[in-house]
PDB file of N, CA and C in Angstrom:
ATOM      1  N   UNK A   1     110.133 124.672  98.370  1.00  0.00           N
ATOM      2  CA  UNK A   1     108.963 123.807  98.415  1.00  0.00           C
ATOM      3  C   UNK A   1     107.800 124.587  97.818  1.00  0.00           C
ATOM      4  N   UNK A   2     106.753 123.490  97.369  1.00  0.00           N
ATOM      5  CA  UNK A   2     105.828 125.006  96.505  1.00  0.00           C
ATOM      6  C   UNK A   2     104.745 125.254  97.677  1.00  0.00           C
ATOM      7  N   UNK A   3     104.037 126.433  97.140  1.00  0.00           N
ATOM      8  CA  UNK A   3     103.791 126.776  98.408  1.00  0.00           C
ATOM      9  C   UNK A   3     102.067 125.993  99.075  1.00  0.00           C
ATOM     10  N   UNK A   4     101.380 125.026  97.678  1.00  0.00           N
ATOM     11  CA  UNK A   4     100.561 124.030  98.215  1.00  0.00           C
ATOM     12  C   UNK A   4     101.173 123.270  98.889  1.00  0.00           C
ATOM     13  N   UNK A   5     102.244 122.591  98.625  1.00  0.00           N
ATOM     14  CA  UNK A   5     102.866 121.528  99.575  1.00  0.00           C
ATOM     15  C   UNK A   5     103.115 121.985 101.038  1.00  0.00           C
ATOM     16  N   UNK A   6     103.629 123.668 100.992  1.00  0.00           N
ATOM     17  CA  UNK A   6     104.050 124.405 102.177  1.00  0.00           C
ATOM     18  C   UNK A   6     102.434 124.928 103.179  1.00  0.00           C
ATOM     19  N   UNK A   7     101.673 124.436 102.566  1.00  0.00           N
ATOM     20  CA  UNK A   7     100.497 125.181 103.230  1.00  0.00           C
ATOM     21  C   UNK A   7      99.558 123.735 103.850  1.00  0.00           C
ATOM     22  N   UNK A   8      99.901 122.959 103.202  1.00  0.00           N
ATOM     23  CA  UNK A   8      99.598 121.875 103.726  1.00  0.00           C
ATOM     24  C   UNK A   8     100.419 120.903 104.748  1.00  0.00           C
ATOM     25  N   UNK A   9     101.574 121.190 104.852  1.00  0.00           N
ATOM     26  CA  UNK A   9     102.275 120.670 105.763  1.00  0.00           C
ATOM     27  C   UNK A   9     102.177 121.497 106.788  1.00  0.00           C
ATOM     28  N   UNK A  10     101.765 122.819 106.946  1.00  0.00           N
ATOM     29  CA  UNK A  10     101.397 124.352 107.715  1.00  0.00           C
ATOM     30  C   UNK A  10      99.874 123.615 108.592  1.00  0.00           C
ATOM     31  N   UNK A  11      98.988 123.223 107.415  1.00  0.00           N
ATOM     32  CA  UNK A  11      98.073 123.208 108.136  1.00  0.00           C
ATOM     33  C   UNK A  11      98.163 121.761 109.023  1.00  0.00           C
ATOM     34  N   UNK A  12      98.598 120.920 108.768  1.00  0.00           N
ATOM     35  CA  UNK A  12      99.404 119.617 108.903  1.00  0.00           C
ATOM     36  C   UNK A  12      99.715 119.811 110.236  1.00  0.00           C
ATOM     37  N   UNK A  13     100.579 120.778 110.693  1.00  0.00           N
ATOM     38  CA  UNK A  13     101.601 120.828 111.744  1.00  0.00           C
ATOM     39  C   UNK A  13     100.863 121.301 112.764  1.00  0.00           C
ATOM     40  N   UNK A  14      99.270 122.457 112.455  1.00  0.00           N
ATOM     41  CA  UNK A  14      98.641 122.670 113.735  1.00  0.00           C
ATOM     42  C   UNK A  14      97.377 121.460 114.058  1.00  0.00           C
ATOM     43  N   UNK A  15      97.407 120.424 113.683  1.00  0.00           N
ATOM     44  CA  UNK A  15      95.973 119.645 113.862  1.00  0.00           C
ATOM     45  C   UNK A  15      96.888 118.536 114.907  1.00  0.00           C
ATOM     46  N   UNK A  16      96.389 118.537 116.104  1.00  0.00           N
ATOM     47  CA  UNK A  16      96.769 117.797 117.332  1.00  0.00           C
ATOM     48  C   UNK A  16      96.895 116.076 117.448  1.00  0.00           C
ATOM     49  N   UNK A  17      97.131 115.525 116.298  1.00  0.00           N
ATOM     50  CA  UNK A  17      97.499 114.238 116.346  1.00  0.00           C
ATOM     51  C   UNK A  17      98.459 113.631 115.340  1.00  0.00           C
ATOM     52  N   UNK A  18      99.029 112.737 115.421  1.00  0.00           N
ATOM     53  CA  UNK A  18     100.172 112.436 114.853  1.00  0.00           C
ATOM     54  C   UNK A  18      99.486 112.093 113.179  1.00  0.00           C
ATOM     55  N   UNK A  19      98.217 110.996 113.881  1.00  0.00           N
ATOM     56  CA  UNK A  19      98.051 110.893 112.053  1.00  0.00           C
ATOM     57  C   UNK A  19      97.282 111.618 111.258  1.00  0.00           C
ATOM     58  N   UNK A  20      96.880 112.662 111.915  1.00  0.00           N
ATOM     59  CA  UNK A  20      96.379 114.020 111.198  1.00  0.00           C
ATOM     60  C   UNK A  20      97.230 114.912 110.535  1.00  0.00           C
ATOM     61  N   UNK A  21      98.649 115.083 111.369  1.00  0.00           N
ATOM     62  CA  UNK A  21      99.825 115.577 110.339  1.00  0.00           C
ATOM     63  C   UNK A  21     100.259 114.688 109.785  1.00  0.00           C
ATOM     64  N   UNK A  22     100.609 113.525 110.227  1.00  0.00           N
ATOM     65  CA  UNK A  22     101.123 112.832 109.167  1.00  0.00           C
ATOM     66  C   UNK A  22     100.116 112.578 107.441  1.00  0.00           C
ATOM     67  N   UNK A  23      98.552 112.574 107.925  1.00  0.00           N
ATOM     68  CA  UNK A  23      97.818 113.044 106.762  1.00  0.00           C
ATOM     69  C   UNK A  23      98.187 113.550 106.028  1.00  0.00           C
ATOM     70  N   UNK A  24      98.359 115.071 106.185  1.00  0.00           N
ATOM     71  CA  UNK A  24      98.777 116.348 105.708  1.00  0.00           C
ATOM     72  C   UNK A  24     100.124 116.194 105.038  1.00  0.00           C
ATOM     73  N   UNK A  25     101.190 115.907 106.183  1.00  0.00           N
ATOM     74  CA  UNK A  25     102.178 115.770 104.710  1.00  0.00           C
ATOM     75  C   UNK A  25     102.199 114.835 103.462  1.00  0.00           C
ATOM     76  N   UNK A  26     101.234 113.687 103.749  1.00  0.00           N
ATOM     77  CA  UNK A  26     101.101 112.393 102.629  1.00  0.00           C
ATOM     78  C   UNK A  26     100.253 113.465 101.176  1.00  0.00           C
ATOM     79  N   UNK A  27      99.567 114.364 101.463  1.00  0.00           N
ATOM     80  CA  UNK A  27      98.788 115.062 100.885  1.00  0.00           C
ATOM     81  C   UNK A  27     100.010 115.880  99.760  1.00  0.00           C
ATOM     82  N   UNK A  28     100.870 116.649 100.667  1.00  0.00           N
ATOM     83  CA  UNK A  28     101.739 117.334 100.312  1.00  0.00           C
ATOM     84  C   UNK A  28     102.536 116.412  99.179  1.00  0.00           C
ATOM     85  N   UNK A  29     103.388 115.988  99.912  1.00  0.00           N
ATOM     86  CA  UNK A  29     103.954 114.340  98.775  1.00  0.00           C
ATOM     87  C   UNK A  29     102.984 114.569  97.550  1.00  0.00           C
ATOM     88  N   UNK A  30     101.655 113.782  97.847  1.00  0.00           N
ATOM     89  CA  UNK A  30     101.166 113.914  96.505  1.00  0.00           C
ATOM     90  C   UNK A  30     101.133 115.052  95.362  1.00  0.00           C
ATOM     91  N   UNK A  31     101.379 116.673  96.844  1.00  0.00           N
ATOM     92  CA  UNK A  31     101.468 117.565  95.506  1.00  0.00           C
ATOM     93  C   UNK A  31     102.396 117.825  94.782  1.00  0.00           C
ATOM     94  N   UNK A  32     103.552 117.176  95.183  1.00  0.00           N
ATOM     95  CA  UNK A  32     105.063 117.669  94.781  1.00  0.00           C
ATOM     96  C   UNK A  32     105.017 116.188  93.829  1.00  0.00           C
ATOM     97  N   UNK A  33     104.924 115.094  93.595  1.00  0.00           N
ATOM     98  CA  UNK A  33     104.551 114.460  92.777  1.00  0.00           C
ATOM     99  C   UNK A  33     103.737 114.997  91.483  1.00  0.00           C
ATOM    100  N   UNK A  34     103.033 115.686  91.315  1.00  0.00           N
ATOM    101  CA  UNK A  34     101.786 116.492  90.878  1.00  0.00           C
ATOM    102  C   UNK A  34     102.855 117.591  90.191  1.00  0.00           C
ATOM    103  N   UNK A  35     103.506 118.276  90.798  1.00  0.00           N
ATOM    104  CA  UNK A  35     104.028 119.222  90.320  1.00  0.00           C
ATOM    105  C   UNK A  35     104.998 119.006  89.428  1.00  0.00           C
ATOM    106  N   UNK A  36     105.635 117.984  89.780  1.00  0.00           N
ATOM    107  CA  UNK A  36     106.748 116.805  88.971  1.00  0.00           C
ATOM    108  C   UNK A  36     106.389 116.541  87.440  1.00  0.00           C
ATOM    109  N   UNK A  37     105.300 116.450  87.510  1.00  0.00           N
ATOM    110  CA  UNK A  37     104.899 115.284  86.408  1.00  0.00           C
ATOM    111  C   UNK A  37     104.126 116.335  85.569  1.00  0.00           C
ATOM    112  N   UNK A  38     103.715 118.010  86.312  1.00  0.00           N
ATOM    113  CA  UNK A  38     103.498 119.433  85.391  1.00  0.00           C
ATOM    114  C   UNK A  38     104.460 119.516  84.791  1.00  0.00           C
ATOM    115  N   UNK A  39     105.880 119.608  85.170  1.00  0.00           N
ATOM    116  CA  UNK A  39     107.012 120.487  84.797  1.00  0.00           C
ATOM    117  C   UNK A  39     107.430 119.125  83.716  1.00  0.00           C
ATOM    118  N   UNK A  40     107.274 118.246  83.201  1.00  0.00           N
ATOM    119  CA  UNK A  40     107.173 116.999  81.988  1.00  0.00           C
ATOM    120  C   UNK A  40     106.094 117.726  80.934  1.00  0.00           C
ATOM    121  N   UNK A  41     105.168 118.062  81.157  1.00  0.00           N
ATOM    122  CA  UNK A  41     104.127 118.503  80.228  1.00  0.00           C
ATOM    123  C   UNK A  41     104.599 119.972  79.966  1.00  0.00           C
ATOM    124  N   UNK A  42     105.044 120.583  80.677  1.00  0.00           N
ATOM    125  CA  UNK A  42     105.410 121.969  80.062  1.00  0.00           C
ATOM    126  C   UNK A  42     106.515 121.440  79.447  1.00  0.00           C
ATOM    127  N   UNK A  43     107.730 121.132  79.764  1.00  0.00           N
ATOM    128  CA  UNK A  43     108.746 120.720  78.715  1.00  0.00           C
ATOM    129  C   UNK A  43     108.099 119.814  77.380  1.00  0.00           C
ATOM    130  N   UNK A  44     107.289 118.954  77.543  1.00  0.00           N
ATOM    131  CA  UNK A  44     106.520 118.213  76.167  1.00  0.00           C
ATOM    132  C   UNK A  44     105.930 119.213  75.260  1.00  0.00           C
ATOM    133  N   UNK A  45     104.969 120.506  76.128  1.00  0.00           N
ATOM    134  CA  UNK A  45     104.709 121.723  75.168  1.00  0.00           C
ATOM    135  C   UNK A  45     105.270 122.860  75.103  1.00  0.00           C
ATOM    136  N   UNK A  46     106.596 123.109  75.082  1.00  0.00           N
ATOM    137  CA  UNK A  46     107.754 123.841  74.821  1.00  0.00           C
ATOM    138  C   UNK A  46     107.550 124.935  75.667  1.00  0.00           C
ATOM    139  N   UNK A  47     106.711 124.784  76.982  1.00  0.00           N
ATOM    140  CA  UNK A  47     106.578 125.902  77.813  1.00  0.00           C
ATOM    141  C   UNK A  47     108.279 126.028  78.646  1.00  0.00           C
ATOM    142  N   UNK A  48     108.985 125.153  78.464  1.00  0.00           N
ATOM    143  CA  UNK A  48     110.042 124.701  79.911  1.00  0.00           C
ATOM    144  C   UNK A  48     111.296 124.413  78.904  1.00  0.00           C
ATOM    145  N   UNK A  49     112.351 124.796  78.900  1.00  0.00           N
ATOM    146  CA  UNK A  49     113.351 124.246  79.024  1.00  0.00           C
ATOM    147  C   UNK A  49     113.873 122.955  79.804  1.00  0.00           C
ATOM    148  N   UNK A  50     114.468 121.963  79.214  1.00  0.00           N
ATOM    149  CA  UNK A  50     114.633 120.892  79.693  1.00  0.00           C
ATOM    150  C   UNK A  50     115.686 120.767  80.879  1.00  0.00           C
ATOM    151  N   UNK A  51     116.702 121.737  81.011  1.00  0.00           N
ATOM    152  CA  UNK A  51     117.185 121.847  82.201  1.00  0.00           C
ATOM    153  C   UNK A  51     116.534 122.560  83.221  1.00  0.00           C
ATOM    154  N   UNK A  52     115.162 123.601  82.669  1.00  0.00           N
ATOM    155  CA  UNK A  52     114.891 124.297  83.928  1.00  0.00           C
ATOM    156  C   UNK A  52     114.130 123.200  84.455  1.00  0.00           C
ATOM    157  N   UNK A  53     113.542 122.120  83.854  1.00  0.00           N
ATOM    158  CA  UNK A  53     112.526 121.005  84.217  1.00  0.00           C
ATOM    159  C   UNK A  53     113.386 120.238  85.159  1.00  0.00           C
ATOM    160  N   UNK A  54     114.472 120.304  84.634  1.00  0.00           N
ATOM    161  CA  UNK A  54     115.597 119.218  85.852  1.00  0.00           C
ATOM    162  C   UNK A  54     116.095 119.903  87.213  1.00  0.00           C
ATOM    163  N   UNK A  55     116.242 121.199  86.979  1.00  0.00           N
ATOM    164  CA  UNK A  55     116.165 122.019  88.108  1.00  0.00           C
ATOM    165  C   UNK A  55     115.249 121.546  89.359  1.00  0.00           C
ATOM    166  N   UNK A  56     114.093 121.778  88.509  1.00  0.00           N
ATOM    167  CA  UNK A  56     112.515 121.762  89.630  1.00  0.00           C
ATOM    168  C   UNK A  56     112.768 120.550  89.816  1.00  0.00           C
ATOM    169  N   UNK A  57     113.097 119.364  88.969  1.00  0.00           N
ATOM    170  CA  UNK A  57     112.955 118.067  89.863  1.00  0.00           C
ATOM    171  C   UNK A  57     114.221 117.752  91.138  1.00  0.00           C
ATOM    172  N   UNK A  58     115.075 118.330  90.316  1.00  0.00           N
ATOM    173  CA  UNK A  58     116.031 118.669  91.796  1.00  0.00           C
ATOM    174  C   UNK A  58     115.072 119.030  92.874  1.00  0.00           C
ATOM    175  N   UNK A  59     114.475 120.244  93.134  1.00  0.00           N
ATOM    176  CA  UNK A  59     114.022 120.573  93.955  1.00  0.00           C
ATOM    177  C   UNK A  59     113.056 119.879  94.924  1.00  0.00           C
ATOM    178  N   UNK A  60     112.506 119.346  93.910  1.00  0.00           N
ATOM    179  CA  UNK A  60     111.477 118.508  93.964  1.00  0.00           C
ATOM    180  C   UNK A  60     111.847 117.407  94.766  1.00  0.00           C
ATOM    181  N   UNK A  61     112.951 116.887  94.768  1.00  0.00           N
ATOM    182  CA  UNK A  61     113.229 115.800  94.911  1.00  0.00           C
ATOM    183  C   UNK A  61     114.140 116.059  96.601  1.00  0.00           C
ATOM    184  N   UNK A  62     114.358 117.226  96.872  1.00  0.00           N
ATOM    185  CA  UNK A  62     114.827 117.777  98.106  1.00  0.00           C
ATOM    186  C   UNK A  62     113.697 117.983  98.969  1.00  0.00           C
ATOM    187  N   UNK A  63     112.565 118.303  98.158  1.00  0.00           N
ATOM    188  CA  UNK A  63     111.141 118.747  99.231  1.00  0.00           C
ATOM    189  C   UNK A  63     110.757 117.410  99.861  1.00  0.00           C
ATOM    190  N   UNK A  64     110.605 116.263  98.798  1.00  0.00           N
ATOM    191  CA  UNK A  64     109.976 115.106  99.465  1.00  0.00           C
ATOM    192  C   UNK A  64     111.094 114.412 100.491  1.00  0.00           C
ATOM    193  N   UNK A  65     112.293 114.850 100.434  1.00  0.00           N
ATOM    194  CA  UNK A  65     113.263 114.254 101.098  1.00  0.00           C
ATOM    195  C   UNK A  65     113.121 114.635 102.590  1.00  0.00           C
ATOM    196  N   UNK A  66     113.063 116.180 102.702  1.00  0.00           N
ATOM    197  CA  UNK A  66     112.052 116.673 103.470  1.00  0.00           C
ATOM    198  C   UNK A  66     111.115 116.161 104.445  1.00  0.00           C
ATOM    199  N   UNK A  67     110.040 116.337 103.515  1.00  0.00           N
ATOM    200  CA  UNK A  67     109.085 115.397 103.878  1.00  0.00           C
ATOM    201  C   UNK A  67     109.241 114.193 104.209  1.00  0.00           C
ATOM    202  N   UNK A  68     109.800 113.157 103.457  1.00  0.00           N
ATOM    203  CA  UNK A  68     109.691 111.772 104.576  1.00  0.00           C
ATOM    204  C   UNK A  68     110.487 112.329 105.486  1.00  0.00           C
ATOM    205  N   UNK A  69     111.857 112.776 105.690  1.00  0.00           N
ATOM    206  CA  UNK A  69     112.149 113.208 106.822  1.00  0.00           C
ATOM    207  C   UNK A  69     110.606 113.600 108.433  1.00  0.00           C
ATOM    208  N   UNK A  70     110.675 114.332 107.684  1.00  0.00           N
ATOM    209  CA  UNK A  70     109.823 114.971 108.880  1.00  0.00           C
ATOM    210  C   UNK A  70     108.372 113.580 109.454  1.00  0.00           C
ATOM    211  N   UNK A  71     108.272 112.627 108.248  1.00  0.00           N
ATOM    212  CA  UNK A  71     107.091 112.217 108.685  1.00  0.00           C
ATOM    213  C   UNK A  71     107.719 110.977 109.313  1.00  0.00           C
ATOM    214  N   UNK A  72     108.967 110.754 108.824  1.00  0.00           N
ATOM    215  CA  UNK A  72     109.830 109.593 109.749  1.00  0.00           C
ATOM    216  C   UNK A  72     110.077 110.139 111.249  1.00  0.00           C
ATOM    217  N   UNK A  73     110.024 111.468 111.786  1.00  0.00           N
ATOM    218  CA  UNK A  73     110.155 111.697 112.847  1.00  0.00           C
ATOM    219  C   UNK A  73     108.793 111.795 113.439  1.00  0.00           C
ATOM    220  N   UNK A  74     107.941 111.685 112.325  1.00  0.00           N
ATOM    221  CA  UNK A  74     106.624 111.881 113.417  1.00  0.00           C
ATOM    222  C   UNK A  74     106.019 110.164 113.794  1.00  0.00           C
ATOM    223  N   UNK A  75     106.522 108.885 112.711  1.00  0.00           N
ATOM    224  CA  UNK A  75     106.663 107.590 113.163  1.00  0.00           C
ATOM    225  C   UNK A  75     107.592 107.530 113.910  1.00  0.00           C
ATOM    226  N   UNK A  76     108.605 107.920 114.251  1.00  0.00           N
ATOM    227  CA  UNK A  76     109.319 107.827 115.668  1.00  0.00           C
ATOM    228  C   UNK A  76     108.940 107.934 117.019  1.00  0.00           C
ATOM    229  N   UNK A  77     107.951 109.305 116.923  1.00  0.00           N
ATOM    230  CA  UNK A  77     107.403 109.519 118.300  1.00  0.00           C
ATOM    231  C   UNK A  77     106.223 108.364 118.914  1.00  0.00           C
ATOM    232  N   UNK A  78     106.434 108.023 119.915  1.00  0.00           N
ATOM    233  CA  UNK A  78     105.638 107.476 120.600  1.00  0.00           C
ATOM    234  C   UNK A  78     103.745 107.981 120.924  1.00  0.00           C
ATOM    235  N   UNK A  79     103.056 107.458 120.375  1.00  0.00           N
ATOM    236  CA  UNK A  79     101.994 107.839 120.548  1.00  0.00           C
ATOM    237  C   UNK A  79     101.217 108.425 121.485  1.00  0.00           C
ATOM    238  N   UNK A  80     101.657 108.364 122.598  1.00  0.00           N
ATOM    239  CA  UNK A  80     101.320 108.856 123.903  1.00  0.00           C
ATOM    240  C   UNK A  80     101.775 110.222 124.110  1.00  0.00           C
ATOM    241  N   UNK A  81     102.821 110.661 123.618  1.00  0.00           N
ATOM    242  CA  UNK A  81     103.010 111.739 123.114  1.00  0.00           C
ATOM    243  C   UNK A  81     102.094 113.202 122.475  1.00  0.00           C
ATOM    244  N   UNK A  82     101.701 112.479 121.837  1.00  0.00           N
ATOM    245  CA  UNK A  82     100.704 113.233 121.143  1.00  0.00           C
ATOM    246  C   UNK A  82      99.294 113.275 121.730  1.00  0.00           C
ATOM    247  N   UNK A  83      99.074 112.774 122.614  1.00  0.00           N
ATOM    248  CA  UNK A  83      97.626 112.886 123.331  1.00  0.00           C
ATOM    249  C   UNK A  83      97.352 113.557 124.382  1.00  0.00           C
TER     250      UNK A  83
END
């Protein structure tokens, strides 16, 4: 995971309410989206190899999996929970 996405789901995980982390990882999402759509422009300006670009979206595509994971368990919990 890169490590904006990892620092934001970090800071995500200590703020005491459900939709304050859940904030945080929607944030994250957006950066791994973000990072997605870098690793297209470096392959467009011959910074990237086109398989290392498919690599990262592999990856990429494991982080957000991740992520909704984790934010599907935080819509699971009951709100009362968290208070």
């Amino acid at each position: 995971m890169c490590e904006v996405c990892h620092k934001n789901i970090a800071e995500g995980f200590g703020k005491h309410t459900r939709p304050d982390k859940m904030h945080f990882c929607r944030i994250a999402k957006g950066s791994l989206y973000e990072l997605a759509d870098d690793l297209i422009t470096a392959v467009d300006e011959g910074y990237l190899a086109l398989d290392q670009c498919n690599y990262g979206r592999t990856l990429i595509e494991d982080a957000l999996k991740s992520t909704n994971g984790y934010i599907g368990y935080l819509n699971s919990r009951q709100k009362s929970s968290w208070t």
